[in-house]
Structures are given as structure tokens and as C-alpha cells.
C-alpha atoms as a PDB file:
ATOM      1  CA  UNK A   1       0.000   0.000   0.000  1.00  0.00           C
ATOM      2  CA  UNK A   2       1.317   3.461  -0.976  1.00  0.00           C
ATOM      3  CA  UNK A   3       0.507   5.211   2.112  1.00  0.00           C
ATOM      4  CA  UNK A   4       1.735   2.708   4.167  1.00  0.00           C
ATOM      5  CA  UNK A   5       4.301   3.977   6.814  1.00  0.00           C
ATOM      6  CA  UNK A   6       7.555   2.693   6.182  1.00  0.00           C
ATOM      7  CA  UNK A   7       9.823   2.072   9.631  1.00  0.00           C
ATOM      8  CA  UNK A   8      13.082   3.115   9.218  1.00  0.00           C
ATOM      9  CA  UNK A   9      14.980   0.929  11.659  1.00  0.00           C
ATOM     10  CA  UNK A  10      16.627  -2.817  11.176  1.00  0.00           C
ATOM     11  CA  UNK A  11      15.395  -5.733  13.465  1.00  0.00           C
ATOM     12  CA  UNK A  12      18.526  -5.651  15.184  1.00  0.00           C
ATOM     13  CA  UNK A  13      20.071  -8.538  17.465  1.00  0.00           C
ATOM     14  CA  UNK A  14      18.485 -10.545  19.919  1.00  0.00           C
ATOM     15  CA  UNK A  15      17.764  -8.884  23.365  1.00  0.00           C
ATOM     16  CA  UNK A  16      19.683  -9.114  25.725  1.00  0.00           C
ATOM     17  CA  UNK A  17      17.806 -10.982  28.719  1.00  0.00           C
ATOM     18  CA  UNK A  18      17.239 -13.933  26.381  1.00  0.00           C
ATOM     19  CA  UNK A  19      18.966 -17.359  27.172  1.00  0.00           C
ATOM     20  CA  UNK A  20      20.936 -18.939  24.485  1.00  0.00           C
ATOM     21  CA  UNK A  21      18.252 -21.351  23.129  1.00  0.00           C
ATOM     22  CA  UNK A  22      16.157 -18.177  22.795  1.00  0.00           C
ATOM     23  CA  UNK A  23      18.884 -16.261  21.099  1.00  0.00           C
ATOM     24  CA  UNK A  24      19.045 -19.287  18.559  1.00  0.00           C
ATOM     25  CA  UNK A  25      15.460 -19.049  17.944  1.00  0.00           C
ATOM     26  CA  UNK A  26      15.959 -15.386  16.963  1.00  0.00           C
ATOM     27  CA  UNK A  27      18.614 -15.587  14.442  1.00  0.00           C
ATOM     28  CA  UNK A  28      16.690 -18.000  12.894  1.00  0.00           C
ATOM     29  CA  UNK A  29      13.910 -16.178  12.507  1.00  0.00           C
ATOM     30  CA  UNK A  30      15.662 -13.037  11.079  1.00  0.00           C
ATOM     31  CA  UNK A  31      17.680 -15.225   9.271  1.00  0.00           C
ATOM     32  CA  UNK A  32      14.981 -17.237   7.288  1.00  0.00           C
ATOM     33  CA  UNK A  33      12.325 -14.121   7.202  1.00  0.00           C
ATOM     34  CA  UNK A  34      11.532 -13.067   4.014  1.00  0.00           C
ATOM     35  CA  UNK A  35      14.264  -9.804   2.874  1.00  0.00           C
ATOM     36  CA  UNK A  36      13.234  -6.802   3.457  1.00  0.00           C
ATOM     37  CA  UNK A  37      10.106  -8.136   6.123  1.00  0.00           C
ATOM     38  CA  UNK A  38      11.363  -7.201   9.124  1.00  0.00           C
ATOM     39  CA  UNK A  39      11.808  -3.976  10.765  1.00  0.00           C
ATOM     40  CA  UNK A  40      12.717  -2.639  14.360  1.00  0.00           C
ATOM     41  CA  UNK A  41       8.984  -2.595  15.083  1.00  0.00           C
ATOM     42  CA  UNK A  42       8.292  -6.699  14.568  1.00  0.00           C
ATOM     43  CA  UNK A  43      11.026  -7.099  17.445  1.00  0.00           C
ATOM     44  CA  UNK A  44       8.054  -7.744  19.637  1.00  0.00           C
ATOM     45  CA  UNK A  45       6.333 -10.145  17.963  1.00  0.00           C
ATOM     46  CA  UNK A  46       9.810 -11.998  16.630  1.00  0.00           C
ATOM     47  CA  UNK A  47      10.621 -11.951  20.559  1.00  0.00           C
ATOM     48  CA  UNK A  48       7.262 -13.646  20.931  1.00  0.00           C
ATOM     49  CA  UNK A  49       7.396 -16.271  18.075  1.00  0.00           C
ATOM     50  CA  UNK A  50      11.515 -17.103  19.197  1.00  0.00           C
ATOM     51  CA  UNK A  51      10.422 -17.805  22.737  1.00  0.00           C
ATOM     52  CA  UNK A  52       7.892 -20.101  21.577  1.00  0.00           C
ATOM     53  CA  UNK A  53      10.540 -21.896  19.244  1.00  0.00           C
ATOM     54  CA  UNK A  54      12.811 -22.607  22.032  1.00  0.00           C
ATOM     55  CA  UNK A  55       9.713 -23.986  24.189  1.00  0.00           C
ATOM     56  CA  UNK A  56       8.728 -26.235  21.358  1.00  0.00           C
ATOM     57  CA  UNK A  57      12.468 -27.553  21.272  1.00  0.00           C
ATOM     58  CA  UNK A  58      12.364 -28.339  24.584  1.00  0.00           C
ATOM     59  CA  UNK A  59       9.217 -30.175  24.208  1.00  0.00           C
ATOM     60  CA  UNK A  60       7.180 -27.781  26.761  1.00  0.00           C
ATOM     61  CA  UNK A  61       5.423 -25.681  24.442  1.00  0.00           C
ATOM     62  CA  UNK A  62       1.798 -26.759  24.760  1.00  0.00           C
ATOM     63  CA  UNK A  63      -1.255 -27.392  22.337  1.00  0.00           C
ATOM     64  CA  UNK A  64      -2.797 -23.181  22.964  1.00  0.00           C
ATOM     65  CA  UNK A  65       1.090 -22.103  22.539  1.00  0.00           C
ATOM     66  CA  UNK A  66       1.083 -24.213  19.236  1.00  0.00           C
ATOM     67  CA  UNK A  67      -1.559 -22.406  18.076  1.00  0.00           C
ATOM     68  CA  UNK A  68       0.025 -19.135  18.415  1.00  0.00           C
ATOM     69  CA  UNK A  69       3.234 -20.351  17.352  1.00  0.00           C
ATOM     70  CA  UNK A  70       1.514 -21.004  13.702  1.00  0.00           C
ATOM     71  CA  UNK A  71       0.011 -17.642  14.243  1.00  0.00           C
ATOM     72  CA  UNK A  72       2.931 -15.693  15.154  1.00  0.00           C
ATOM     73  CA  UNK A  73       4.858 -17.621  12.086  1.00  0.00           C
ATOM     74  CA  UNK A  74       2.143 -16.596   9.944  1.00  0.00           C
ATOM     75  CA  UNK A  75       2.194 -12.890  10.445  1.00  0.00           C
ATOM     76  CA  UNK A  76       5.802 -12.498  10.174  1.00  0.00           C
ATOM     77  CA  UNK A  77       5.738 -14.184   6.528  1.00  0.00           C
ATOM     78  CA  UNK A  78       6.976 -17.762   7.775  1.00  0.00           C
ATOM     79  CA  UNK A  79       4.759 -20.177   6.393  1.00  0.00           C
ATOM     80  CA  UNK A  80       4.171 -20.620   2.832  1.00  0.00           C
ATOM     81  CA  UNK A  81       0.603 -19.395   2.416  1.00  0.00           C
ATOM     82  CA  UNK A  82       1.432 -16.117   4.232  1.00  0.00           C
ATOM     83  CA  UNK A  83       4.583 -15.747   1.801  1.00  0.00           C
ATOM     84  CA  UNK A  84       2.394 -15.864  -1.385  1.00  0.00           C
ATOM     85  CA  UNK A  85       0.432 -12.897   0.394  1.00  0.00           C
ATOM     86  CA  UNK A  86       3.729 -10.478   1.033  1.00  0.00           C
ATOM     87  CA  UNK A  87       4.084  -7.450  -0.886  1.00  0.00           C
ATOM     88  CA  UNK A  88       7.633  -6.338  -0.113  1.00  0.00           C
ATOM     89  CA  UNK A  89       9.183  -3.076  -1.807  1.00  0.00           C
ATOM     90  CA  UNK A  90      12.933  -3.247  -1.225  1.00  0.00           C
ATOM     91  CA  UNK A  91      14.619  -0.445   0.378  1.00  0.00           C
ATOM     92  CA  UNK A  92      16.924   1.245  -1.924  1.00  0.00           C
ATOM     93  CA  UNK A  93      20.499   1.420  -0.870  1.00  0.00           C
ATOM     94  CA  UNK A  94      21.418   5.307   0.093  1.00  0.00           C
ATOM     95  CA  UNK A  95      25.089   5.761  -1.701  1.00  0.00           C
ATOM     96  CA  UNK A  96      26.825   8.455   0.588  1.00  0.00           C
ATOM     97  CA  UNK A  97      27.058  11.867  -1.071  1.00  0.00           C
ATOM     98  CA  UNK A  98      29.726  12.971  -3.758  1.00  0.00           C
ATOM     99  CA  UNK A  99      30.473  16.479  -2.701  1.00  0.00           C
ATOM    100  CA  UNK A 100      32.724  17.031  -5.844  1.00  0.00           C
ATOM    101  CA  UNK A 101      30.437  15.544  -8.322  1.00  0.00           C
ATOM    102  CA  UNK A 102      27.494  17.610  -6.061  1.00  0.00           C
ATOM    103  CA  UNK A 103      30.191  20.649  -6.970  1.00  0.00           C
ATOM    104  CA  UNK A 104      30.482  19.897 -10.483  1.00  0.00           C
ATOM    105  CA  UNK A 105      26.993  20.185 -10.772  1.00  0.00           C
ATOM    106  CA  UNK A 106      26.548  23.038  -8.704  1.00  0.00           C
ATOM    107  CA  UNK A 107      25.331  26.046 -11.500  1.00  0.00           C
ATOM    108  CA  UNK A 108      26.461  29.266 -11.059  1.00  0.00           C
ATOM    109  CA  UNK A 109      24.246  32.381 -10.975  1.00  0.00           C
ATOM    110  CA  UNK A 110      25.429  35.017 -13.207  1.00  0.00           C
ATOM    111  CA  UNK A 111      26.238  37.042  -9.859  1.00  0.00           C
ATOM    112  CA  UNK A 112      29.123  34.251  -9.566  1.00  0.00           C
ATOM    113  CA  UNK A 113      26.811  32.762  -6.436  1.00  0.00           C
ATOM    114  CA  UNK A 114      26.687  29.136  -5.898  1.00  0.00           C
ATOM    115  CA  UNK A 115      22.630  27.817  -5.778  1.00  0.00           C
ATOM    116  CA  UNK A 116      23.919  25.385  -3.088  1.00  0.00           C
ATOM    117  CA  UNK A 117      23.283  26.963   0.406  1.00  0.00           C
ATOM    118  CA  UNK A 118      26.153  26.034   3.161  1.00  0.00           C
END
């Protein structure tokens, strides 16, 4: 959708209170996630879904948890139904400016002024 908002931010590493199996569980989720899916404000939901993943490893996650598991997998693009269904615009890499081509380009007014404003 055009009008969308567009977050600016990356998902960014696991946080920081999350044991190891968790932490696993995260990097596979940003790892596998569709590109260009996942932004800094998923990281609640990918906290969510990677906590469940490590519960369902260690064979505790029960049968309502399941369900949300799917769920949560769902809405971040995971499974294969809800990957038919992304629309995904990729972000276009920002090269870092070229002051002397930006100087080059520069036209001067015929009072020998640059347009550019300092």
C-alpha cells in the first residue's frame, strides 16, 4: 500500500535478557524471514514467536502455545501461504554523497553565487 508507513529501523540482534536457546530461535527467525520483512517494530512479535521456538524444542510448548506459534509464524511471513500474500518493496540502498560531483553540478548564478546553500 502506498501510504503505508515505512519504519526506518533494522530488526537488530536478539535482546539481551534472552537465554541462548532463545537467542538461537531469533537468528533464525531473522535469518529465514523473508528480505526486506522485518523492521525494528516486529522485534516484539519476533521476541514472541523465538520464545515459543525454544519452548517447542524443549518439548514444553503446549497445544494453545502451538496455536500461536503457527500464528505468530504466519504474520511475520513464515509459512508458505502467508509468503504468497507479502508485498515487499525493497529499500533502496542510500550511496553516501559525492560532494565534488554535487560541486560539479553546482550552477552558477550570473552574480558568480553558488545555488547550493552552506
Amino acid at each position: 500500500m502506498a501510504s503505508e508507513p515505512k519504519p526506518a529501523g533494522v530488526i537488530g540482534k536478539a535482546p539481551r535478557f534472552f537465554d541462548a536457546a532463545q537467542k538461537a530461535a531469533w537468528k533464525e527467525i531473522v535469518t529465514n524471514a523473508p528480505p526486506d520483512v522485518l523492521t525494528c517494530t516486529d522485534r516484539v512479535i519476533v521476541e514472541r514467536v523465538a520464545r515459543l521456538i525454544a519452548k517447542m524444542r524443549d518439548n514444553t510448548l503446549s497445544t494453545a502455545e502451538g496455536s500461536q506459534l503457527l500464528s505468530g509464524l504466519g504474520r511475520l511471513g513464515m509459512t508458505p501461504v502467508d509468503r504468497a500474500r507479502l508485498s515487499v518493496t525493497p529499500r533502496k540502498e542510500q550511496k553516501p554523497e559525492n560532494t565534488f560531483a554535487s560541486f560539479l553540478n553546482d550552477p552558477i548564478l550570473p552574480n558568480g553565487m553558488s545555488q547550493v546553500r552552506q
